[in-house]
Protein backbone atom coordinates (compact mmCIF):
# COMPACT_ATOMS: atom_id res chain seq x y z
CA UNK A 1 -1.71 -20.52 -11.58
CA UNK A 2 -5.28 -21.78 -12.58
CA UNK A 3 -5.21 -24.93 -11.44
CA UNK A 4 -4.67 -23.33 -7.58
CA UNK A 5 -6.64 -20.24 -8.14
CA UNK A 6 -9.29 -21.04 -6.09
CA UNK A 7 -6.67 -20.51 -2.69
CA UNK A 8 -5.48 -17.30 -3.96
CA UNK A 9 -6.76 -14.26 -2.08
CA UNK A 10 -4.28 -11.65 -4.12
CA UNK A 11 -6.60 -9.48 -4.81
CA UNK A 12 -8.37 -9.66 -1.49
CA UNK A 13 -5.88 -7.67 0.64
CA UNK A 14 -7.26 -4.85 -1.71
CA UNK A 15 -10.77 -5.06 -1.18
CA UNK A 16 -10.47 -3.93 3.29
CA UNK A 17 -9.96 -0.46 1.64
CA UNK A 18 -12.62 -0.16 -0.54
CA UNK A 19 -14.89 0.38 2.24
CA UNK A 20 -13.31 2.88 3.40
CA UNK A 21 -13.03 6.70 2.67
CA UNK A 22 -12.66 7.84 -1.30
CA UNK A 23 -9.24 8.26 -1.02
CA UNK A 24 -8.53 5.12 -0.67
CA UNK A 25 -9.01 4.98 -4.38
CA UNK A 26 -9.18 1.18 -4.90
CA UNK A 27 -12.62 0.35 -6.21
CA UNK A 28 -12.01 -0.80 -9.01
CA UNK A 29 -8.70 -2.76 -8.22
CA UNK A 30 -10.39 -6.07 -7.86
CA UNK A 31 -12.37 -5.57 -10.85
CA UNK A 32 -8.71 -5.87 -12.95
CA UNK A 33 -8.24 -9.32 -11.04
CA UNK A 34 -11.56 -10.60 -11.42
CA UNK A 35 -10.36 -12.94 -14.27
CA UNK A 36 -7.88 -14.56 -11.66
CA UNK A 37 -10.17 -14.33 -9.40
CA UNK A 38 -13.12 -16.10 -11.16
CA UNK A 39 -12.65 -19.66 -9.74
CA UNK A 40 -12.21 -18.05 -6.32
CA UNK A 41 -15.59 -16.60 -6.84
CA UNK A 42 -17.60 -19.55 -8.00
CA UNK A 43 -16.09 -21.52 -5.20
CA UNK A 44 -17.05 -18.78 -2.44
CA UNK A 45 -20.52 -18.88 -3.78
CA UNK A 46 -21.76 -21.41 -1.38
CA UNK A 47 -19.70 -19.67 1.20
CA UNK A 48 -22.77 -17.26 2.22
CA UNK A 49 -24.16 -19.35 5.30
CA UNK A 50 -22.54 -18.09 8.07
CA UNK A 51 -19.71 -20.29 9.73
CA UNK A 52 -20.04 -21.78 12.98
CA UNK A 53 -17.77 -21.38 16.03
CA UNK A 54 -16.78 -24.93 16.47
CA UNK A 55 -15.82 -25.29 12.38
CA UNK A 56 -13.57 -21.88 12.95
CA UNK A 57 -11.96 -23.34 16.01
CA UNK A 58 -10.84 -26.49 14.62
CA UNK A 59 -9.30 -24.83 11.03
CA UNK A 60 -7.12 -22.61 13.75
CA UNK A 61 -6.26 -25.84 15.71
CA UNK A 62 -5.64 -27.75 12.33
CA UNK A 63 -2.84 -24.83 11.50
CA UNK A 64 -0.68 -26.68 14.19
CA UNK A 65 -0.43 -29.89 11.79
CA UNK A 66 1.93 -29.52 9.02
CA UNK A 67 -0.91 -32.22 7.52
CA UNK A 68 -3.64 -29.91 7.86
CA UNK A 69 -2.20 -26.74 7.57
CA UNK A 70 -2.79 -25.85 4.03
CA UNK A 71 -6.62 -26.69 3.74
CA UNK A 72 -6.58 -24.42 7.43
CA UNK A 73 -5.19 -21.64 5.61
CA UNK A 74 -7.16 -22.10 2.49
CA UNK A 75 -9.99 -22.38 4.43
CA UNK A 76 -9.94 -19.65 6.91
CA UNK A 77 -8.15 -17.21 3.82
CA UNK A 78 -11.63 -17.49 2.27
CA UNK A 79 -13.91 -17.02 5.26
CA UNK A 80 -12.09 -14.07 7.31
CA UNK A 81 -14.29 -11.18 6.58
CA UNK A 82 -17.40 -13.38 7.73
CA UNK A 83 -15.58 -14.40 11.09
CA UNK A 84 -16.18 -10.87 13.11
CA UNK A 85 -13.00 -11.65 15.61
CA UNK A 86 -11.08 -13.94 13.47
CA UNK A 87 -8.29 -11.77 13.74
CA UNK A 88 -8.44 -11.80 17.80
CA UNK A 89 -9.14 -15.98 17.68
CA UNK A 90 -5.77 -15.69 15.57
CA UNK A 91 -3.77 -13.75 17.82
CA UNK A 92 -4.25 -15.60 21.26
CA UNK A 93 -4.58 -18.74 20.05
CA UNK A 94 -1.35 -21.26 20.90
CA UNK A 95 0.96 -20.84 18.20
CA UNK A 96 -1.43 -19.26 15.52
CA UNK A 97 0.72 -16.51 14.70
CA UNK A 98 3.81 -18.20 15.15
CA UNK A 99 2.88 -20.66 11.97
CA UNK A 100 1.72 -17.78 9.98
CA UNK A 101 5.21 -16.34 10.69
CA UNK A 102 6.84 -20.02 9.56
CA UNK A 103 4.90 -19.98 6.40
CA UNK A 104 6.05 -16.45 5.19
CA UNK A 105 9.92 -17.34 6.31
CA UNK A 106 9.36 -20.97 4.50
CA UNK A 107 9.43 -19.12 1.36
CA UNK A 108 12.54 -16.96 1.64
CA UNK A 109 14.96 -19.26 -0.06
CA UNK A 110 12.72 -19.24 -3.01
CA UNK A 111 13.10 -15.23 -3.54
CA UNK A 112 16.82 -15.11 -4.06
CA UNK A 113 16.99 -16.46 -6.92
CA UNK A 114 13.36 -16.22 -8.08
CA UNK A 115 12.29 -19.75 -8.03
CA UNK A 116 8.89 -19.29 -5.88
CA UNK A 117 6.35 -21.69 -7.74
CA UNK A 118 2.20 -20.75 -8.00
CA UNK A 119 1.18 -23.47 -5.19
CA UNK A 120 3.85 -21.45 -2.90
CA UNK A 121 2.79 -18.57 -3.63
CA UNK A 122 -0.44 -19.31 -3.04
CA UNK A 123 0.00 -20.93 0.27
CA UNK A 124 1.82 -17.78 1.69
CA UNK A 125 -0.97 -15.47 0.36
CA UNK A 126 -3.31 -17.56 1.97
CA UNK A 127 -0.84 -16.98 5.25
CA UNK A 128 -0.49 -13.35 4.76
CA UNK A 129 -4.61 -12.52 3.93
CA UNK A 130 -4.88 -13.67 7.58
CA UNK A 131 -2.05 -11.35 8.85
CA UNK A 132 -3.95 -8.75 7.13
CA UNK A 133 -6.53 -9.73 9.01
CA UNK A 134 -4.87 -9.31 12.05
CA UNK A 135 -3.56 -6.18 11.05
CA UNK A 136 -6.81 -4.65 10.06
CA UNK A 137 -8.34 -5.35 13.88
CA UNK A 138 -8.63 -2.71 16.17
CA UNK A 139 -7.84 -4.98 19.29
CA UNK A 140 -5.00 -6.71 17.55
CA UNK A 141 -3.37 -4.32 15.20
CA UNK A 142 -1.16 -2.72 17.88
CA UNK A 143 0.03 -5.99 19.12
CA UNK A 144 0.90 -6.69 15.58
CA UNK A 145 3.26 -3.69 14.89
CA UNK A 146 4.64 -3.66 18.67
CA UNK A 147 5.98 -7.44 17.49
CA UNK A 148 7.24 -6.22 14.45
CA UNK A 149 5.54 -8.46 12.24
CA UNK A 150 5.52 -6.04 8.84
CA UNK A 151 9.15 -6.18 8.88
CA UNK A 152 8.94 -10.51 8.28
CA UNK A 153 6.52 -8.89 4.53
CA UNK A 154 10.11 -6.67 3.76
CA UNK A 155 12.02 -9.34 1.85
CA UNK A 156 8.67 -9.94 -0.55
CA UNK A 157 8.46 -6.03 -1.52
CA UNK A 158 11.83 -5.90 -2.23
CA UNK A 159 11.07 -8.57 -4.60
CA UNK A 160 12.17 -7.57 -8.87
CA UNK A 161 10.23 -10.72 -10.46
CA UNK A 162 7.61 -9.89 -12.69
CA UNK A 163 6.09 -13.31 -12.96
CA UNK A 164 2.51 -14.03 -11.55
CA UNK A 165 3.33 -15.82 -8.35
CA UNK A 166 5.69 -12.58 -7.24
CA UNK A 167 3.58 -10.53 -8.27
CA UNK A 168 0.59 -12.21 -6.22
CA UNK A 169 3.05 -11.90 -2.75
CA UNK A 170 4.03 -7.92 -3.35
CA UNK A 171 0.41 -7.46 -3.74
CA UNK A 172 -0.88 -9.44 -0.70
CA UNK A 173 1.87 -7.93 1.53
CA UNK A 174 1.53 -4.19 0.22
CA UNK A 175 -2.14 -5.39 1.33
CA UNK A 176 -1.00 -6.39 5.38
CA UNK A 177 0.98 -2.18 5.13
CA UNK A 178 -2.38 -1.20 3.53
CA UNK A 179 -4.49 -2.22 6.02
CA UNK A 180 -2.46 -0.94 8.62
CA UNK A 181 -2.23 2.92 7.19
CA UNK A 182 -5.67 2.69 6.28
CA UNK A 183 -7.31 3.68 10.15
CA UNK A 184 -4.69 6.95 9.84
CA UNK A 185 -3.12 6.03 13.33
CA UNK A 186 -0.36 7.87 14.53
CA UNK A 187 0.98 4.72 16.32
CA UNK A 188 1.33 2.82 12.80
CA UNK A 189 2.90 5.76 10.55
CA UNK A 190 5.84 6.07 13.37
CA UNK A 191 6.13 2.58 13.29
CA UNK A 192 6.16 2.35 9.36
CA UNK A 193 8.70 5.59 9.58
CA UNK A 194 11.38 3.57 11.61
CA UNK A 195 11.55 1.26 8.61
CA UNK A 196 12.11 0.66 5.08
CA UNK A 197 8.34 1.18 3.96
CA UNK A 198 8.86 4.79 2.06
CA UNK A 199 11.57 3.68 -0.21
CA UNK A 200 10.37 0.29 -0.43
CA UNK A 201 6.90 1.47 -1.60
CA UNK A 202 8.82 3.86 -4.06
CA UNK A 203 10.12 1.47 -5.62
CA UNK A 204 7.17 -0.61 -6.45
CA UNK A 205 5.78 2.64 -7.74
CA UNK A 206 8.34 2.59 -10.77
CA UNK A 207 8.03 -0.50 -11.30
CA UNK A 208 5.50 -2.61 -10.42
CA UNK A 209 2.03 -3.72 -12.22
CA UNK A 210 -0.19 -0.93 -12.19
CA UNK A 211 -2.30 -2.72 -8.96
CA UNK A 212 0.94 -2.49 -7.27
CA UNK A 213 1.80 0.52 -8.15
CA UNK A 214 -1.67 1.96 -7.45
CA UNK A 215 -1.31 0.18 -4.07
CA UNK A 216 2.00 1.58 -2.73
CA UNK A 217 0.93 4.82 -4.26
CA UNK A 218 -1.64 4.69 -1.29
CA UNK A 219 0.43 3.93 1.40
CA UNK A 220 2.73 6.63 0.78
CA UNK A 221 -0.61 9.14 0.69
CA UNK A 222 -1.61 7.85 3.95
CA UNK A 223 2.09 8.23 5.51
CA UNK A 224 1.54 11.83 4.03
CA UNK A 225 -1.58 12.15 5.15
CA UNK A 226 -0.38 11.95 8.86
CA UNK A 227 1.98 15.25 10.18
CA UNK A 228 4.78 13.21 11.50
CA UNK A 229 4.82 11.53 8.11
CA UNK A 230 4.80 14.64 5.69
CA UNK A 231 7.18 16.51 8.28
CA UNK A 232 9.77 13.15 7.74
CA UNK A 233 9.67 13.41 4.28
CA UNK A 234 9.99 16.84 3.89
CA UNK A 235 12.71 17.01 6.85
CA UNK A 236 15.41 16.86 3.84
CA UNK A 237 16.18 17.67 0.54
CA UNK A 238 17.38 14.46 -0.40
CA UNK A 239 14.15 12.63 0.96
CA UNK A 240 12.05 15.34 -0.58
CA UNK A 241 13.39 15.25 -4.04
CA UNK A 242 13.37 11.40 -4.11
CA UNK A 243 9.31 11.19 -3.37
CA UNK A 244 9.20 14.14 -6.02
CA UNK A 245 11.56 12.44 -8.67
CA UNK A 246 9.46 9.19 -8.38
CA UNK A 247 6.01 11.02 -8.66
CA UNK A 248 7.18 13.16 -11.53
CA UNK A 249 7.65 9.68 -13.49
CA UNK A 250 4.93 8.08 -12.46
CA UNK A 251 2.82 11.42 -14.30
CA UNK A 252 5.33 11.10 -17.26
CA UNK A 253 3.78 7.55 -17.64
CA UNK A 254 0.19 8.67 -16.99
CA UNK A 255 0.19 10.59 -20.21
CA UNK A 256 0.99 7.51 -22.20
CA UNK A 257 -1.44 4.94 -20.30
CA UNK A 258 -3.52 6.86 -18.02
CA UNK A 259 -5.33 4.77 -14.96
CA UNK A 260 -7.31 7.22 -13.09
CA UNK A 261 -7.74 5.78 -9.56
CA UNK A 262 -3.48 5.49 -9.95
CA UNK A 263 -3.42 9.15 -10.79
CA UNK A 264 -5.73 10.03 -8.25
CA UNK A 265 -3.08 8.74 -5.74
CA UNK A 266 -0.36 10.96 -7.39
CA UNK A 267 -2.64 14.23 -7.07
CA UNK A 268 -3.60 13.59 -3.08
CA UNK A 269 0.17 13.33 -2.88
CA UNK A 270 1.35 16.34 -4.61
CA UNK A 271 -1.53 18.35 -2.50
CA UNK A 272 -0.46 16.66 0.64
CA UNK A 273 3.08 17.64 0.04
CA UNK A 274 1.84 21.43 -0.68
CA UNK A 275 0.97 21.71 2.70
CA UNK A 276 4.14 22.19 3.61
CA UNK A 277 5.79 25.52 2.85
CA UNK A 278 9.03 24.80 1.92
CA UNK A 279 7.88 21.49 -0.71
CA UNK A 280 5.34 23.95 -1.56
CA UNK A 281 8.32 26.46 -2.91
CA UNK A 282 10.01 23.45 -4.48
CA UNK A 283 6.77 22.33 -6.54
CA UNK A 284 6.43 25.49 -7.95
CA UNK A 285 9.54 24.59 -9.97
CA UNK A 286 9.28 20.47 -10.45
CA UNK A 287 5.25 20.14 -10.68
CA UNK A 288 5.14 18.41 -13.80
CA UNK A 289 3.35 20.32 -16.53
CA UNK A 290 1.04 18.19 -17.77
CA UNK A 291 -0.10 18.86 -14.48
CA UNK A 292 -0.73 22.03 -15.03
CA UNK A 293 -2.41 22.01 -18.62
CA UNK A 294 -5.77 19.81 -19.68
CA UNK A 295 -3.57 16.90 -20.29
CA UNK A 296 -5.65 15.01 -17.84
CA UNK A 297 -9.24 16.13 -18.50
CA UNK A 298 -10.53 13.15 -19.93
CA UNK A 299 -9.12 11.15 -17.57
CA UNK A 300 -10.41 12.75 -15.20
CA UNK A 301 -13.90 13.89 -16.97
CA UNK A 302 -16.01 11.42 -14.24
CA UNK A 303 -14.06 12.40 -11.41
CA UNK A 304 -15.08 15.46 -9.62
CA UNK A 305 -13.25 14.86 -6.26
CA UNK A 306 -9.77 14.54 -7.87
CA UNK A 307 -10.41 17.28 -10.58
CA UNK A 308 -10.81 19.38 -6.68
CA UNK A 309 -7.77 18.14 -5.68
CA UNK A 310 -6.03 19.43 -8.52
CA UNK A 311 -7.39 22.41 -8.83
CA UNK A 312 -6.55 23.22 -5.12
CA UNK A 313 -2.98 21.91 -5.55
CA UNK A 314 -2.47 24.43 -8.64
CA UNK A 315 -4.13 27.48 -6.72
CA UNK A 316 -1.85 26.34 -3.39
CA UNK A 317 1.27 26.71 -5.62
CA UNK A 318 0.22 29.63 -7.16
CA UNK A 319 0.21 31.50 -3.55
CA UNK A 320 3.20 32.69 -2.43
CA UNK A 321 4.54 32.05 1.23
CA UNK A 322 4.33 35.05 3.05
CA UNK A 323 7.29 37.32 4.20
CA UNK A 324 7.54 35.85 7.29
CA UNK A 325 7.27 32.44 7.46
CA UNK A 326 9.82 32.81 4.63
CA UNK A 327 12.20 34.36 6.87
CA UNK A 328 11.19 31.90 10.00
CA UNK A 329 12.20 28.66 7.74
CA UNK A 330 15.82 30.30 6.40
CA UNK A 331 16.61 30.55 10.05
CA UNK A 332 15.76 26.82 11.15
CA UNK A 333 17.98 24.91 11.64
CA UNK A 334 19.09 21.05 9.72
CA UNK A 335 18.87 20.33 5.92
CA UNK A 336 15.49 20.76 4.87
CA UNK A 337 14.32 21.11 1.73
CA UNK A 338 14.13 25.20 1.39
CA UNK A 339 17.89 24.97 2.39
CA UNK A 340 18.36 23.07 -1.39
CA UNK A 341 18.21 24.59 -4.67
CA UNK A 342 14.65 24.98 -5.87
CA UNK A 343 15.84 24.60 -9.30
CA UNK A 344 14.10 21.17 -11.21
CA UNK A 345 16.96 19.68 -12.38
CA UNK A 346 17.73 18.15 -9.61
CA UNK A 347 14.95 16.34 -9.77
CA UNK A 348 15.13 15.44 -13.36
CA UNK A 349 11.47 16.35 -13.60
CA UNK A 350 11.87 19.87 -15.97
């Protein structure tokens, strides 16, 4: 993909959540593609004057040409976090989001089987860093999930490839569900909860690069971050166990090739899901226990706010639920996950 690196924005979708809150635990995500990145760079470097009105205008009238269309989306790819209201020039401009939604169904045939070459993968990252864009705007993101426009990214994060130019489109699309979960709106995690994003994202978390992976890892912390989302998961035993299962791995993993921002993830996770009482009484018997030793301490050593975070998931599974509220969750009703065995088999996690 060098000879087209300069167009691809993969690792851009990452960077919209490294300004924001530590959690988002992606600093140094960019940092891993910088060597993909490079050309990108030393293109961009002139890029610092800032672009005028009329030059923005006629990239977003040149997507309409199937001639111009690729520079437009090269173009405006590179220059979207200097345009303030790109994303709102986008979205009511004749037929702008309607050729970003061509380019990302262009490439469908191309997935099954995996024949998706670097310049077309690099043409729909270019379309879907301006999604994202779209996405990340307060005035336009809740247009963007009332027209259901995540559910056109699906197809590429159910993607198995391993080579570069799949690997580029999961990224860039976990990127569009990243920016969405990242302003910890209500609106967007019942959105994301009426689709496939939880076991999508799982699945990426077993077995995708460790950007991916660190990624999805993310977006399931902010679905779990929001009360409708941990009360979903933790609504049954099967969804429960399968969250728990896939974590459990992931930390199996950790203790061969540690990444601490990834783990960091797992840990806001685990203590998310120890909010509630009845995961609470089913991590007492799956936490892994590497967990619960100084497996991770060097890992760890220069991290302060996670090494918190651990040590208040440990002490919140140490306290037992009261009498009580006990007795209060035996007697309501549907399969949650205190009506399961609390055993670990289950989930295979010992």
């Amino acid at each position: 993909m060098a000879s087209s690196t300069s167009s691809t924005p993969s690792p851009n979708p990452i960077a919209p959540m490294n300004s924001g809150p530590p959690s988002a635990g992606t600093t140094g995500q960019t940092s891993n593609n910088s060597s993909a990145n490079s050309g990108q760079q030393q293109l961009m470097g002139t890029n610092d004057a800032p672009v005028s009105p009329e030059r923005i205008a006629c990239w977003i009238t040149e997507l309409l040409s199937s001639n111009t269309r690729e520079n437009a989306l090269m173009e405006l790819s590179r220059k979207r976090e200097k345009v303030l209201d790109l994303a709102v020039l986008l979205w009511h401009s004749f037929g702008s989001v309607a050729v970003l939604l061509h380019e990302v169904i262009s490439v469908y045939p191309y997935i099954t089987p995996p024949t998706l070459t670097a310049q077309q993968s690099n043409r729909v990252c270019n379309a879907l860093a301006l999604l994202q864009c779209i996405a990340s705007h307060p005035e336009t993101r809740s247009l963007f999930i009332q027209a259901n426009i995540p559910l056109f990214l699906y197809p590429f994060l159910n993607t198995k490839s391993s080579t570069r130019p799949f690997e580029y489109l999961r990224l860039t699309s976990l990127g569009v569900i990243g920016a969405l979960v990242k302003t910890d709106e209500t609106e967007v995690i019942n959105f994301l909860l009426t689709t496939e994003i939880i076991p999508l994202s799982l699945r990426i978390m077993q077995s995708g690069s460790e950007l991916s992976k660190t990624v999805a890892t993310f977006i399931l912390q902010k679905i779990l971050a929001d009360d409708c989302g941990l009360n979903y998961i933790c609504q049954t035993f099967d969804r429960f166990s399968h969250v728990a299962m896939v974590l459990g791995r992931m930390v199996l993993q950790q203790q061969k090739e540690a990444s601490g921002r990834l783990l960091k993830h797992i840990i806001r996770c685990y203590l998310r899901l120890s909010d509630n009482p009845r995961a609470r009484e089913a991590l007492r018997s799956c936490l892994p226990d590497c967990l619960k030793d100084h497996t991770f301490d060097s890992v760890l050593k220069e991290d302060q706010s996670t090494k918190k975070w651990l040590s208040q998931l440990l002490l919140n599974l140490e306290s037992p639920v009261a009498p009580n509220t006990a007795n209060s969750q035996q007697q309501t009703s549907g399969s949650g996950v205190s009506q399961q065995p609390q055993s670990a088999s289950p989930l295979g996690m010992g």
